[in-house]
Structure formats: structure tokens, C-alpha cells
C-alpha atoms as a PDB file:
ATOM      1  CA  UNK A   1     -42.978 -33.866 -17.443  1.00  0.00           C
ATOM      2  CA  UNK A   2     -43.454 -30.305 -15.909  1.00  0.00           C
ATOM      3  CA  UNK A   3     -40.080 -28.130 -15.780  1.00  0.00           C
ATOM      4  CA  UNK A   4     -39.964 -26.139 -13.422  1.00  0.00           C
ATOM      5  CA  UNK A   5     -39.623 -22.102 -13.406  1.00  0.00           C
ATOM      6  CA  UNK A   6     -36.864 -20.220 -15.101  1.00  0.00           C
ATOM      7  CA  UNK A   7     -34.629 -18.428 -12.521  1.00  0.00           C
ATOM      8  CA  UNK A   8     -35.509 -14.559 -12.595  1.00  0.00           C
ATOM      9  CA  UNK A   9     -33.125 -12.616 -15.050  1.00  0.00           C
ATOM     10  CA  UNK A  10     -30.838 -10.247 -13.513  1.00  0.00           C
ATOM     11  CA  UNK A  11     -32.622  -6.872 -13.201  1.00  0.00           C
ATOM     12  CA  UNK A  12     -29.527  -4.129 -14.240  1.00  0.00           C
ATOM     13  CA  UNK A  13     -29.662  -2.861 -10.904  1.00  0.00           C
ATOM     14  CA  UNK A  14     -28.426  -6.146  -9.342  1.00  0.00           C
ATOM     15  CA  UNK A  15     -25.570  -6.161 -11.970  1.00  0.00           C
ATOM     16  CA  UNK A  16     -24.492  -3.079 -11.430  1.00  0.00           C
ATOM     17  CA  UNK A  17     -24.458  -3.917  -7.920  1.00  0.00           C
ATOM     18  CA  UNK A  18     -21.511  -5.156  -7.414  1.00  0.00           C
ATOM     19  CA  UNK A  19     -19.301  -2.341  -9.216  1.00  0.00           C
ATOM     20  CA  UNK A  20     -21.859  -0.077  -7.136  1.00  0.00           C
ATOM     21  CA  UNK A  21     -20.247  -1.402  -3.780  1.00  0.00           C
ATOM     22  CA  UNK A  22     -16.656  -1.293  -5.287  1.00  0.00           C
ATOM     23  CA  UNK A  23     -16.968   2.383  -6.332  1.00  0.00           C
ATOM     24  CA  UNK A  24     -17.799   2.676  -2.566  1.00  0.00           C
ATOM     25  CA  UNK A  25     -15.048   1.060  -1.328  1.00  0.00           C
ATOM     26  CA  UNK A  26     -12.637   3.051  -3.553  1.00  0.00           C
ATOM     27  CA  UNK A  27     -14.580   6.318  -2.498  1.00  0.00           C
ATOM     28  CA  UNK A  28     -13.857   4.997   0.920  1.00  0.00           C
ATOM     29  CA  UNK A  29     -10.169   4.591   0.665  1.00  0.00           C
ATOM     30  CA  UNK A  30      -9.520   7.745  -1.292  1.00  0.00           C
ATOM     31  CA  UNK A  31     -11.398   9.487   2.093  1.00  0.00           C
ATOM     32  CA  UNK A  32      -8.524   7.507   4.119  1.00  0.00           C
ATOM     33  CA  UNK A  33      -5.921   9.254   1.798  1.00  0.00           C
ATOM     34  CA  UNK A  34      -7.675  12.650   1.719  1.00  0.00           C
ATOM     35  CA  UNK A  35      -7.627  12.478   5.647  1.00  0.00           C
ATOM     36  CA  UNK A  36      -4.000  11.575   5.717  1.00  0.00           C
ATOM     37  CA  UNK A  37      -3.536  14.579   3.338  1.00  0.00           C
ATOM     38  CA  UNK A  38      -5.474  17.120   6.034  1.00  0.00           C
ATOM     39  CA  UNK A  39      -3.259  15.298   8.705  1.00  0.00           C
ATOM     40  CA  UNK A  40      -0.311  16.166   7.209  1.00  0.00           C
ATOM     41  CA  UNK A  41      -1.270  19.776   6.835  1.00  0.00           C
ATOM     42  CA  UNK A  42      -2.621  19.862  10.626  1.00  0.00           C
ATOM     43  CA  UNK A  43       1.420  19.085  11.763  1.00  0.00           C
ATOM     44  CA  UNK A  44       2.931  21.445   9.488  1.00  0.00           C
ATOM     45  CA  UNK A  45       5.041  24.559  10.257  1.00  0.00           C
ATOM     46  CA  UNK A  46       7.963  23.202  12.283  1.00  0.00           C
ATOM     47  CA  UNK A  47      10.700  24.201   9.366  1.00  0.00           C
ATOM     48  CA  UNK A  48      13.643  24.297  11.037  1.00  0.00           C
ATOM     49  CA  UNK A  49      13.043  20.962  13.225  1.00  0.00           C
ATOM     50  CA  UNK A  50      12.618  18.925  10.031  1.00  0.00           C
ATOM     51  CA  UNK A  51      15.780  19.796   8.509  1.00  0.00           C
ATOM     52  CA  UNK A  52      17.578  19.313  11.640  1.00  0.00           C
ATOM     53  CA  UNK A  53      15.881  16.183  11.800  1.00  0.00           C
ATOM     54  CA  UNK A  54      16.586  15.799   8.189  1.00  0.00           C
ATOM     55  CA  UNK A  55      20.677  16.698   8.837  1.00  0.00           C
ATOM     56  CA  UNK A  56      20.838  13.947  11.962  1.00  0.00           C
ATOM     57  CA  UNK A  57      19.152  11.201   9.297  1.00  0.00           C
ATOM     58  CA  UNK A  58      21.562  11.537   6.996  1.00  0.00           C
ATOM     59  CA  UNK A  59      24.389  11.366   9.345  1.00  0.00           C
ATOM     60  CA  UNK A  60      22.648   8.302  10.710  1.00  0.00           C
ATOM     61  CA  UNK A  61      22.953   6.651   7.093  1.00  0.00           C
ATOM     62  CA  UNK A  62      26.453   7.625   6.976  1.00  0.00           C
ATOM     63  CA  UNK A  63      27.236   6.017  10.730  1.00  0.00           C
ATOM     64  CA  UNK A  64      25.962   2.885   9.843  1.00  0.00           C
ATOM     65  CA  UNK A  65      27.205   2.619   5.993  1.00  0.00           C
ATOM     66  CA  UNK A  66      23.892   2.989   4.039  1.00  0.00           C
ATOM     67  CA  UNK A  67      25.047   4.323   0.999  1.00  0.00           C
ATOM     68  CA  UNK A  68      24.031   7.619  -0.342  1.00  0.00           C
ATOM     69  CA  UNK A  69      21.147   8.734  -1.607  1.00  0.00           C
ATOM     70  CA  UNK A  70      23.196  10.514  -4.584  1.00  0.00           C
ATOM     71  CA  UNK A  71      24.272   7.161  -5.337  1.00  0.00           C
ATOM     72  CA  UNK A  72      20.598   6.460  -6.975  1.00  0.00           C
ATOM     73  CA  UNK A  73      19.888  10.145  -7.889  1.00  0.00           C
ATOM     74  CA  UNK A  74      23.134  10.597  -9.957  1.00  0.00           C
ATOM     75  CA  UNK A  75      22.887   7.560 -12.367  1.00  0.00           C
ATOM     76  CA  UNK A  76      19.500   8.880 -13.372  1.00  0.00           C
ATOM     77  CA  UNK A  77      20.646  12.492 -13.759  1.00  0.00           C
ATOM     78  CA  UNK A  78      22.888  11.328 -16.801  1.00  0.00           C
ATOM     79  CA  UNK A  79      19.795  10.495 -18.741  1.00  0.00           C
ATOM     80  CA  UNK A  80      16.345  13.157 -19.031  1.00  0.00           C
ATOM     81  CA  UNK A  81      13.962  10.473 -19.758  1.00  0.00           C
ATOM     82  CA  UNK A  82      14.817   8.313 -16.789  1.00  0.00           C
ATOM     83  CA  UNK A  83      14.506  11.292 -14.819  1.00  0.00           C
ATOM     84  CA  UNK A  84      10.939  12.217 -16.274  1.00  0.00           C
ATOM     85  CA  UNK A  85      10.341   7.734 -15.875  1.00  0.00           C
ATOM     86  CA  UNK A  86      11.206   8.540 -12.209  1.00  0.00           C
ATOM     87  CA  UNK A  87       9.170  11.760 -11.334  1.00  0.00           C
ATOM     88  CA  UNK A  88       6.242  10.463 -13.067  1.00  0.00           C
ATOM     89  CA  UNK A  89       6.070   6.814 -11.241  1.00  0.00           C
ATOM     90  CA  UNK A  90       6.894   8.785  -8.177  1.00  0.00           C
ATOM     91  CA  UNK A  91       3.343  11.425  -9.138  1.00  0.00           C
ATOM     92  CA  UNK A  92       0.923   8.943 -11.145  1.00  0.00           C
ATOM     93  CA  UNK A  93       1.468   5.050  -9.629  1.00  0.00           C
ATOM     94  CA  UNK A  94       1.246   5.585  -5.945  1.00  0.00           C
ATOM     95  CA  UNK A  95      -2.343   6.044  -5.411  1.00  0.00           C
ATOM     96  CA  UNK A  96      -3.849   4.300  -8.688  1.00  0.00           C
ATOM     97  CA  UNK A  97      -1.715   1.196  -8.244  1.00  0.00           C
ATOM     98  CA  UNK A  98      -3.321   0.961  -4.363  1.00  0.00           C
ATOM     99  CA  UNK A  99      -7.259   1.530  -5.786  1.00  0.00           C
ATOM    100  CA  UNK A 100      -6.890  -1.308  -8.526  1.00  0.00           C
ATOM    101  CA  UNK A 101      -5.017  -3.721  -5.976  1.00  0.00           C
ATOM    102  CA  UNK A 102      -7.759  -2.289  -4.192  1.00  0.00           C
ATOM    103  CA  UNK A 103     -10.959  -3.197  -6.214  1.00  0.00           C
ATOM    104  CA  UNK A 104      -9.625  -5.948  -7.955  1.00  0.00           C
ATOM    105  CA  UNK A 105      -9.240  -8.045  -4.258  1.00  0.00           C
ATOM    106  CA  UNK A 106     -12.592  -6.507  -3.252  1.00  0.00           C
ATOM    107  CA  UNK A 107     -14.346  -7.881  -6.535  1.00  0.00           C
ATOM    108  CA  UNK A 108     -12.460 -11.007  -6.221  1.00  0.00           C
ATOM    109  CA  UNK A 109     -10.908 -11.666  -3.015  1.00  0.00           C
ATOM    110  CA  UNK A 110     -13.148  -9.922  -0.740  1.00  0.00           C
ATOM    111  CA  UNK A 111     -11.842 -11.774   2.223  1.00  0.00           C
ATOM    112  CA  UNK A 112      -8.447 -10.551   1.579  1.00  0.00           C
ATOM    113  CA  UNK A 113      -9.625  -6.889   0.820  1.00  0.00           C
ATOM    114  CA  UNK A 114     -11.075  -6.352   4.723  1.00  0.00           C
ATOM    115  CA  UNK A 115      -7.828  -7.607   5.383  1.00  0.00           C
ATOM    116  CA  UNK A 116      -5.966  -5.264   2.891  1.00  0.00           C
ATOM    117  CA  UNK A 117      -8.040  -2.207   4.051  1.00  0.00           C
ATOM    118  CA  UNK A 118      -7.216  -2.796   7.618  1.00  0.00           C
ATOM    119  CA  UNK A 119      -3.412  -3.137   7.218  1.00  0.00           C
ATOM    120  CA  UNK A 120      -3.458   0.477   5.005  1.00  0.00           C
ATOM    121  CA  UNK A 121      -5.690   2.410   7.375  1.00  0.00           C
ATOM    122  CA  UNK A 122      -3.341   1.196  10.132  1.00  0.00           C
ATOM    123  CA  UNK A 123      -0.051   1.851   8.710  1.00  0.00           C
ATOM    124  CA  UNK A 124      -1.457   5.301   7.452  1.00  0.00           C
ATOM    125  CA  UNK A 125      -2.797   5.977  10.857  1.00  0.00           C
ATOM    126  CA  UNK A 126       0.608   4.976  12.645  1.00  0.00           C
ATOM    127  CA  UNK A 127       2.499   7.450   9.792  1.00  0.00           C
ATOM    128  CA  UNK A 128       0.650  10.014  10.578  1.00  0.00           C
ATOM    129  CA  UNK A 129       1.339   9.853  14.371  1.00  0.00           C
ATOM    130  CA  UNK A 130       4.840   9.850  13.528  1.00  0.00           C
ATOM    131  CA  UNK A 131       4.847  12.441  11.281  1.00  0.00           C
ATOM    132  CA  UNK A 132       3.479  14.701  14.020  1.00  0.00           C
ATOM    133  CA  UNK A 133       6.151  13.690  16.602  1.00  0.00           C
ATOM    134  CA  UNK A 134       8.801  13.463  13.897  1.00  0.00           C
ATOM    135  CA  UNK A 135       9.130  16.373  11.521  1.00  0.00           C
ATOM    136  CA  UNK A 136      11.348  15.906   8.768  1.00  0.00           C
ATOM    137  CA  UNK A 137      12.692  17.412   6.162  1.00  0.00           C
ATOM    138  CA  UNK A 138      13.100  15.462   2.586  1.00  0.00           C
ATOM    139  CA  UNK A 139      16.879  14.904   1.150  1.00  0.00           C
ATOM    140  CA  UNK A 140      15.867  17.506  -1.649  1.00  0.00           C
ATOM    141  CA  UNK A 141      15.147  19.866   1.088  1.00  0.00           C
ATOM    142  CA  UNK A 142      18.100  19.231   2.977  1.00  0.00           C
ATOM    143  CA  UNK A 143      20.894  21.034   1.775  1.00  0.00           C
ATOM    144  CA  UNK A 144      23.757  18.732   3.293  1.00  0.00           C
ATOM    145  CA  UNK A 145      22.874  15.971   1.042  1.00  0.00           C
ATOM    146  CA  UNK A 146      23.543  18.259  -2.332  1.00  0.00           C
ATOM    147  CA  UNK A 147      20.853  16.198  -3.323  1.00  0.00           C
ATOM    148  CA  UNK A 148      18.123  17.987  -6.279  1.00  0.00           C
ATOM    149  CA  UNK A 149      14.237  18.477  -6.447  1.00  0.00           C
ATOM    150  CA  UNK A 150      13.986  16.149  -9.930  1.00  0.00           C
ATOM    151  CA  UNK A 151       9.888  17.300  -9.305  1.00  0.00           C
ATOM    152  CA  UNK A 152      10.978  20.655 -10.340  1.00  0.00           C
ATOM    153  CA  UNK A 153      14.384  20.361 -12.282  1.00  0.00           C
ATOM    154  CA  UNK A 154      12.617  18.281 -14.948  1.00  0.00           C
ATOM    155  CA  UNK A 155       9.383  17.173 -14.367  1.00  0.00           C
ATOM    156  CA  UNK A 156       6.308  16.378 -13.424  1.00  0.00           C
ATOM    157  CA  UNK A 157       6.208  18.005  -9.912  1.00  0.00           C
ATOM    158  CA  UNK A 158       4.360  16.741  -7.611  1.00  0.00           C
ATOM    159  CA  UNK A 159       4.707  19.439  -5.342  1.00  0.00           C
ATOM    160  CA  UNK A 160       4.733  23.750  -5.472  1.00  0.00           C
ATOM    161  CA  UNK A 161       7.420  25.962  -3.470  1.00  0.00           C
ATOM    162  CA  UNK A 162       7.781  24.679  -0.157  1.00  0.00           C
ATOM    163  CA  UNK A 163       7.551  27.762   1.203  1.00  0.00           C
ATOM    164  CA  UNK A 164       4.288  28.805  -0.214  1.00  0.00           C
ATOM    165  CA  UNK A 165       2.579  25.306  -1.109  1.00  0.00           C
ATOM    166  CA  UNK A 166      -0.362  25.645   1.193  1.00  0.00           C
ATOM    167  CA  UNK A 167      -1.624  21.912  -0.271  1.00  0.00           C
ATOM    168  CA  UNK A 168       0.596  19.615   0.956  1.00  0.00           C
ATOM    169  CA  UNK A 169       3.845  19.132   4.354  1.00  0.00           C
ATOM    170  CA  UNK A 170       6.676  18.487   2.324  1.00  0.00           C
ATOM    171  CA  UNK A 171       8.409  18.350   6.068  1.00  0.00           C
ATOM    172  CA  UNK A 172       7.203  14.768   6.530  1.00  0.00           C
ATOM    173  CA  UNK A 173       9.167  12.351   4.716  1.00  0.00           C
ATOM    174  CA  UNK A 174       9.089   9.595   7.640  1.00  0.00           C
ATOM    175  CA  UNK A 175       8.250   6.960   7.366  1.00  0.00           C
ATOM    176  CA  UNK A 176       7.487   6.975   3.259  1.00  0.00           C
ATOM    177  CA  UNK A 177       3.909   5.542   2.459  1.00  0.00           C
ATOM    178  CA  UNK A 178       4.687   5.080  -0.873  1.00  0.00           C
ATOM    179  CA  UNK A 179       6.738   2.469  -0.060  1.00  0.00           C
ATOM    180  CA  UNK A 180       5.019   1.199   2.785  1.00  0.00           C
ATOM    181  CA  UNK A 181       1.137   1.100   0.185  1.00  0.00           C
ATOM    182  CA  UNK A 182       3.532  -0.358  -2.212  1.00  0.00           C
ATOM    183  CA  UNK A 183       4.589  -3.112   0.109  1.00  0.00           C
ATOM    184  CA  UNK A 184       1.100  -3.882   1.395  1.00  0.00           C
ATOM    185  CA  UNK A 185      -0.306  -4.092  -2.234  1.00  0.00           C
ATOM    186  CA  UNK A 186       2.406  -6.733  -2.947  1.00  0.00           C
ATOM    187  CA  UNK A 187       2.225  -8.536   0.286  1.00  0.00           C
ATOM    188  CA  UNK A 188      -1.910  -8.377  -0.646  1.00  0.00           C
ATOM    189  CA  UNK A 189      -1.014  -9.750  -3.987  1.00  0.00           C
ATOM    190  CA  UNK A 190       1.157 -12.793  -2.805  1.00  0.00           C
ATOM    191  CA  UNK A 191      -1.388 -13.559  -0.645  1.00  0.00           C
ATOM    192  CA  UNK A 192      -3.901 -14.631  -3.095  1.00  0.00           C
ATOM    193  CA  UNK A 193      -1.771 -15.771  -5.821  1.00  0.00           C
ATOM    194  CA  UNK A 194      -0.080 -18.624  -6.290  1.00  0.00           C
ATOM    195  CA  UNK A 195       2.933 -19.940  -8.337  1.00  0.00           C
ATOM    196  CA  UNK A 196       6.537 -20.064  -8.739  1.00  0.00           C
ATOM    197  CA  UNK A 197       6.725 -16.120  -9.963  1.00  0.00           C
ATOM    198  CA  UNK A 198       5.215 -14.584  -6.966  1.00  0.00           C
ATOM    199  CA  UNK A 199       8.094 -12.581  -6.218  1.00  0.00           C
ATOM    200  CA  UNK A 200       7.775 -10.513  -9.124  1.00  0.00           C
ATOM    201  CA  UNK A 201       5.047  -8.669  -6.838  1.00  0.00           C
ATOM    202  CA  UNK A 202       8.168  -7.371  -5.165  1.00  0.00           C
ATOM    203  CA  UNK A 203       9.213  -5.221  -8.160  1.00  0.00           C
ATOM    204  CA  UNK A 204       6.539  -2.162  -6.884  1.00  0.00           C
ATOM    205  CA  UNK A 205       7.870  -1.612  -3.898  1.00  0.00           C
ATOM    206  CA  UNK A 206      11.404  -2.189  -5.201  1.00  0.00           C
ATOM    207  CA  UNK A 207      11.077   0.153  -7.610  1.00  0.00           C
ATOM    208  CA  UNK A 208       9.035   2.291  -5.347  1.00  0.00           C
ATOM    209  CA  UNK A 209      12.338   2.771  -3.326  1.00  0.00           C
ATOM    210  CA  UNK A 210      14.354   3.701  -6.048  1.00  0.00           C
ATOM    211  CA  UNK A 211      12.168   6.029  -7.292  1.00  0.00           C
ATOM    212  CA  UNK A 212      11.642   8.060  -3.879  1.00  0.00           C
ATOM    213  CA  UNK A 213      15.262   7.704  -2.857  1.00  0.00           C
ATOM    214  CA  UNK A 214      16.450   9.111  -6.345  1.00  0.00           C
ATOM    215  CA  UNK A 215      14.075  11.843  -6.934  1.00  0.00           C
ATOM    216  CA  UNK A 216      14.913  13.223  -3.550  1.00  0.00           C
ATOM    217  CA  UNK A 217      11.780  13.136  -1.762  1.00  0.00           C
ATOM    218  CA  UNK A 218      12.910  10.461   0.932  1.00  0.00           C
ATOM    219  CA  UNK A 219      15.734   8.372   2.700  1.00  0.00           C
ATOM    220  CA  UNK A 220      16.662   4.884   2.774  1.00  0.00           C
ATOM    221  CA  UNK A 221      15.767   5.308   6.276  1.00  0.00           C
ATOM    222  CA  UNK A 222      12.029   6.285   5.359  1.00  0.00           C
ATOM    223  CA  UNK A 223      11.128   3.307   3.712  1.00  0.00           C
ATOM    224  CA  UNK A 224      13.166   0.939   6.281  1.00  0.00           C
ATOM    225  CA  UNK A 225      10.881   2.565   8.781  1.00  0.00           C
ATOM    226  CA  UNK A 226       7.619   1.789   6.723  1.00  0.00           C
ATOM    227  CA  UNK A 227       8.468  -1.387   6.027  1.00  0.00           C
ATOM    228  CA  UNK A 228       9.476  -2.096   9.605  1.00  0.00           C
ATOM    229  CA  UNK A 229       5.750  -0.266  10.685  1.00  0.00           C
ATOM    230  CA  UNK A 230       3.949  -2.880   8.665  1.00  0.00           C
ATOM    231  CA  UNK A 231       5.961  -5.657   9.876  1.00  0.00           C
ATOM    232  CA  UNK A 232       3.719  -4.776  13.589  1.00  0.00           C
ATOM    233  CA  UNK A 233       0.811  -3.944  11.750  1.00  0.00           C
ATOM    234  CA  UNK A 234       1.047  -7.286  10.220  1.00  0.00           C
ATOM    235  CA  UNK A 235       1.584  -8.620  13.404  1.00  0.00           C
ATOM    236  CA  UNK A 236      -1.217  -6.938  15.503  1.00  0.00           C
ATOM    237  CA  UNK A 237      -3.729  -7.439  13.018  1.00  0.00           C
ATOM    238  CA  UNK A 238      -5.712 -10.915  12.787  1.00  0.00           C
ATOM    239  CA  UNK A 239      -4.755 -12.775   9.337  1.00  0.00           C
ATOM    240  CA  UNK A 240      -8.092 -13.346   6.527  1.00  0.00           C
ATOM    241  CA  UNK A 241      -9.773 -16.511   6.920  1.00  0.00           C
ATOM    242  CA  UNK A 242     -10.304 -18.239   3.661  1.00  0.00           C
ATOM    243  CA  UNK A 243     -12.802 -20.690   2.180  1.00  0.00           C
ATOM    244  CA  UNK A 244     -10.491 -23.720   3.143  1.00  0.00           C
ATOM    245  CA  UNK A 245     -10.565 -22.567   7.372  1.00  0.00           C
ATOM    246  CA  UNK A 246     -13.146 -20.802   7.572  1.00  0.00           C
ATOM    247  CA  UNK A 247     -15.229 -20.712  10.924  1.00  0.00           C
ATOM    248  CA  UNK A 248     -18.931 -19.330  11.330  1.00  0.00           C
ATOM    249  CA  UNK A 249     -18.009 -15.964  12.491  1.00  0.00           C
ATOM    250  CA  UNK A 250     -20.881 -14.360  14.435  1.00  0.00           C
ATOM    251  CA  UNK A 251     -21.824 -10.788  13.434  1.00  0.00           C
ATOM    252  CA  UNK A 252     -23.122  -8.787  10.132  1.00  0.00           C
ATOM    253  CA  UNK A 253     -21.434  -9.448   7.106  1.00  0.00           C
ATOM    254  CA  UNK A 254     -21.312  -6.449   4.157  1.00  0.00           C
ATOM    255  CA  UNK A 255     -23.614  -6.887   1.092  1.00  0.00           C
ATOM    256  CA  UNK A 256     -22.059  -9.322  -1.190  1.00  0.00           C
ATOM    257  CA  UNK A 257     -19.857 -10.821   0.787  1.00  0.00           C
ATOM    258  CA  UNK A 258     -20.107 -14.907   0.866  1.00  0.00           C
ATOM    259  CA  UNK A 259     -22.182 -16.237   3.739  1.00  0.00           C
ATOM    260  CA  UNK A 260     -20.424 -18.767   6.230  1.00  0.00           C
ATOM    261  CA  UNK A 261     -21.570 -22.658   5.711  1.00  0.00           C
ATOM    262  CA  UNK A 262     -24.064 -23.623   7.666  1.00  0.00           C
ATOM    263  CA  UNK A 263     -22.538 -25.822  11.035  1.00  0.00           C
ATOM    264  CA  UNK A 264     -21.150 -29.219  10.501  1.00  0.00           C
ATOM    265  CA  UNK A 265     -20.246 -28.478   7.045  1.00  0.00           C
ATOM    266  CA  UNK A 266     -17.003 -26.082   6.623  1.00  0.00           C
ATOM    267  CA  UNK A 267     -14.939 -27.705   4.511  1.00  0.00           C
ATOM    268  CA  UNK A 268     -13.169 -30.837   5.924  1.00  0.00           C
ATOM    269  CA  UNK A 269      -9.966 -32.733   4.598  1.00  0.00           C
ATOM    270  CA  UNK A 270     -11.497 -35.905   2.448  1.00  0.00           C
ATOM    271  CA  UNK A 271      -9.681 -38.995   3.727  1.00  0.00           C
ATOM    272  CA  UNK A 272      -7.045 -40.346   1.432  1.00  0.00           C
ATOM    273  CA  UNK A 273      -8.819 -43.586  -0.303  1.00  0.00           C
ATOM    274  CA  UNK A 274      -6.442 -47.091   0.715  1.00  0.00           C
ATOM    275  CA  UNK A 275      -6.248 -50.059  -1.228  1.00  0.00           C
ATOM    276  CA  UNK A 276      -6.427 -53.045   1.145  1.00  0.00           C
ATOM    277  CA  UNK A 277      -7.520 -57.305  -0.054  1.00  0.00           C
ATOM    278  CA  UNK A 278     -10.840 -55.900  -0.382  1.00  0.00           C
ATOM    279  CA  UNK A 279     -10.606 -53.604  -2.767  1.00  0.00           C
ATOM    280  CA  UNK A 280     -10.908 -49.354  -2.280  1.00  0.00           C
ATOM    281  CA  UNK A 281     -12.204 -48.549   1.178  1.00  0.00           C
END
């Protein structure tokens, strides 16, 4: 009996390929962030707007009972290493936490990473519009809140002396993209993943919160409005379609990506077998 030929072996180039087209992807979506970075720079320069702007914020909070900002910031100011636990989520998970959501969905889910990459370049789009048309001025930068810059009372500091950091607009607090990537990674997470525990996806974005609202570098108000941003991105943009409703969606598809089934055979529901006299039918 002949046998027939042994499949090619992998050459290394087409096993590197696919960690090839996810260090693209993440070079991609640190380019968004870089751009949103420039952005922010482009609006800069309108000072004493942004802490008016800051000022009528916090007297919004007040006018509709959100509590205080101090109310986070002072709890953590009794202890130096949940201060240093605070600044350092609030300098070194942001970004990283996004790329491995990131490259994990693309090398897994890639459905859901299109999907995932749409809703951030959106929402980061949409932020920076509104930083530009809404300058304003971070509670540690905004003396009537008595709140303090934890960045550069204890450490790490994300940021230099406002007035001569020439790297970054501290003057654009809203709406807070760390809370609104943080959301979108755990909305992107409970997407794919199933169980009882999905929830616990929550916890970035929760903690998120409390780490920009008690560090001083944002309002409640900032990451209402980021959350409430994503809720119409979310809206506007068309939801993944996975293996089980898939349709053959005309067009180029990126290298890598699964093909659509031919027509006549996208996955069906199997009838449910029934038990009559004559046995199974």
C-alpha cells in the first residue's frame, strides 16, 4: 500500500510568522498612542482655561454629591507604599496591560482584535477632539481641590514641571483614557471568555479609577465621561462576527486571518435527535 507524501515541515519563517504580524499590530497601536501623544501637545497652551475648567468640574461634583476626590487620595496618603502601589499602576499598567490584551486577542481571537482595535482608535480619536475643545486642568493642578501631585511627592512621576514639561499636556484630563483603555480591554476580555468569574475583568478599570482619582491626575467626572464615550463607540461600531454566525463577508482579509466557509456550509444548528415508535429519527 503506497502512503502518501509527508506534509512539508514548517520552514522558521512561516513560524515566526505569526509573532511577525503581532509585533506589527503592536507597532501599530503604539503609533495610535504616539499620535494621541503629538495630539495632545498640538492643543496645549490654554493654562488658565483648564483650571477654570478644572474649578467649574469640581463644583459640578460637589452640585450633584459625587464625593471628593480627597476622599480616595487621603486614605492612601496614611501609608508610603500604597502611595508608590498607586503612582506606579498609574505609570507602568496603562499601556502594557492594552498591548498584551492586545496581542493575546490578535494571536487568539483575531476576530475580536479588529473589533478591539476599532473601539480604541475611536474612543482615542473622540478624546482627543475633546481635549481640544475642552481644556482642563487635573485635580493636582487645581488648587481648590487641596488635592497633591503623589507623581512627584513620592514617586514614580509620570510627568516633569508643568510649566516646563515640553513632552506631554498635563491640561487634558477629560475624558481619562486610562480608564476608558482599561474598560475596553475588559469589555474585550468578557467578550471572549466565558464562565461564572467574568466579572473579575472589571477589577482593571476599577482599580484604574481609584488609582487616577487618588493620585490626582483626574476626576470622577473624567472617567464617567470615558466610560459614557465608549458606551457610543460601542454603539456606532458593528459587533465581531464569530465562527458560530459568521457570513461570507466580501473583501480582503489580513494574512492569517481564518478564511470564511465556502457557501452552503456556515455552521448550522444540528436538529435535536427525537425518539418516536421507530426508534431515533
Amino acid at each position: 500500500m503506497e502512503t502518501g507524501e509527508a506534509a512539508p515541515a514548517a520552514t522558521p519563517a512561516r513560524r515566526t510568522a505569526p509573532v511577525r504580524r503581532a509585533l506589527r499590530e503592536l507597532a501599530l497601536v503604539g503609533a495610535l498612542f504616539l499620535a494621541y501623544k503629538l495630539g495632545r501637545l498640538a492643543v496645549a497652551g490654554r493654562v488658565s482655561t483648564a483650571v477654570a475648567n478644572g474649578e467649574a468640574v469640581w463644583h459640578l461634583e460637589r452640585l450633584i454629591h459625587l464625593p471628593g476626590e480627597a476622599a480616595v487620595q487621603h486614605p492612601l496618603l496614611a501609608h508610603d507604599l500604597l502611595v508608590h502601589l498607586a503612582n506606579s499602576y498609574y505609570a507602568y499598567v496603562h499601556f502594557p496591560a492594552t498591548a498584551v490584551c492586545l496581542v493575546w486577542l490578535y494571536l487568539r481571537h483575531p476576530v475580536h482584535y479588529q473589533w478591539t482595535r476599532r473601539m480604541l482608535a475611536t474612543l482615542t480619536a473622540g478624546a482627543l477632539a475633546l481635549h481640544f475643545l475642552v481644556p482642563l486642568a487635573p485635580p493636582r493642578l487645581t488648587a481648590l481641590t487641596g488635592l497633591l501631585d503623589t507623581g512627584r511627592r513620592y514617586g514614580p512621576a509620570v510627568y516633569g514641571p508643568p510649566d516646563t514639561d515640553a513632552l506631554s499636556n498635563q491640561y487634558a484630563a477629560m475624558p481619562s483614557l486610562h480608564v476608558g483603555w482599561a474598560l475596553a480591554v475588559a469589555i474585550a476580555l468578557i467578550a471572549v471568555t466565558g464562565g461564572r468569574l467574568w466579572w473579575l475583568w472589571l477589577a482593571h478599570p476599577l482599580i484604574t479609577l481609584l488609582v487616577v482619582v487618588g493620585t490626582g491626575n483626574h476626576y470622577w467626572l473624567d472617567g464617567v465621561v470615558a466610560a459614557a464615550m465608549l458606551i457610543l463607540v460601542l454603539l456606532v461600531l458593528p459587533r465581531p462576527v464569530t465562527a458560530a454566525r459568521r457570513v461570507d463577508v466580501p473583501g480582503p482579509r489580513p494574512a492569517g486571518w481564518p478564511d470564511p466557509e465556502p457557501p452552503g456550509q456556515q455552521v448550522a444548528h444540528r436538529p435535536v435527535p427525537t425518539v418516536d415508535a421507530g426508534g431515533v429519527r
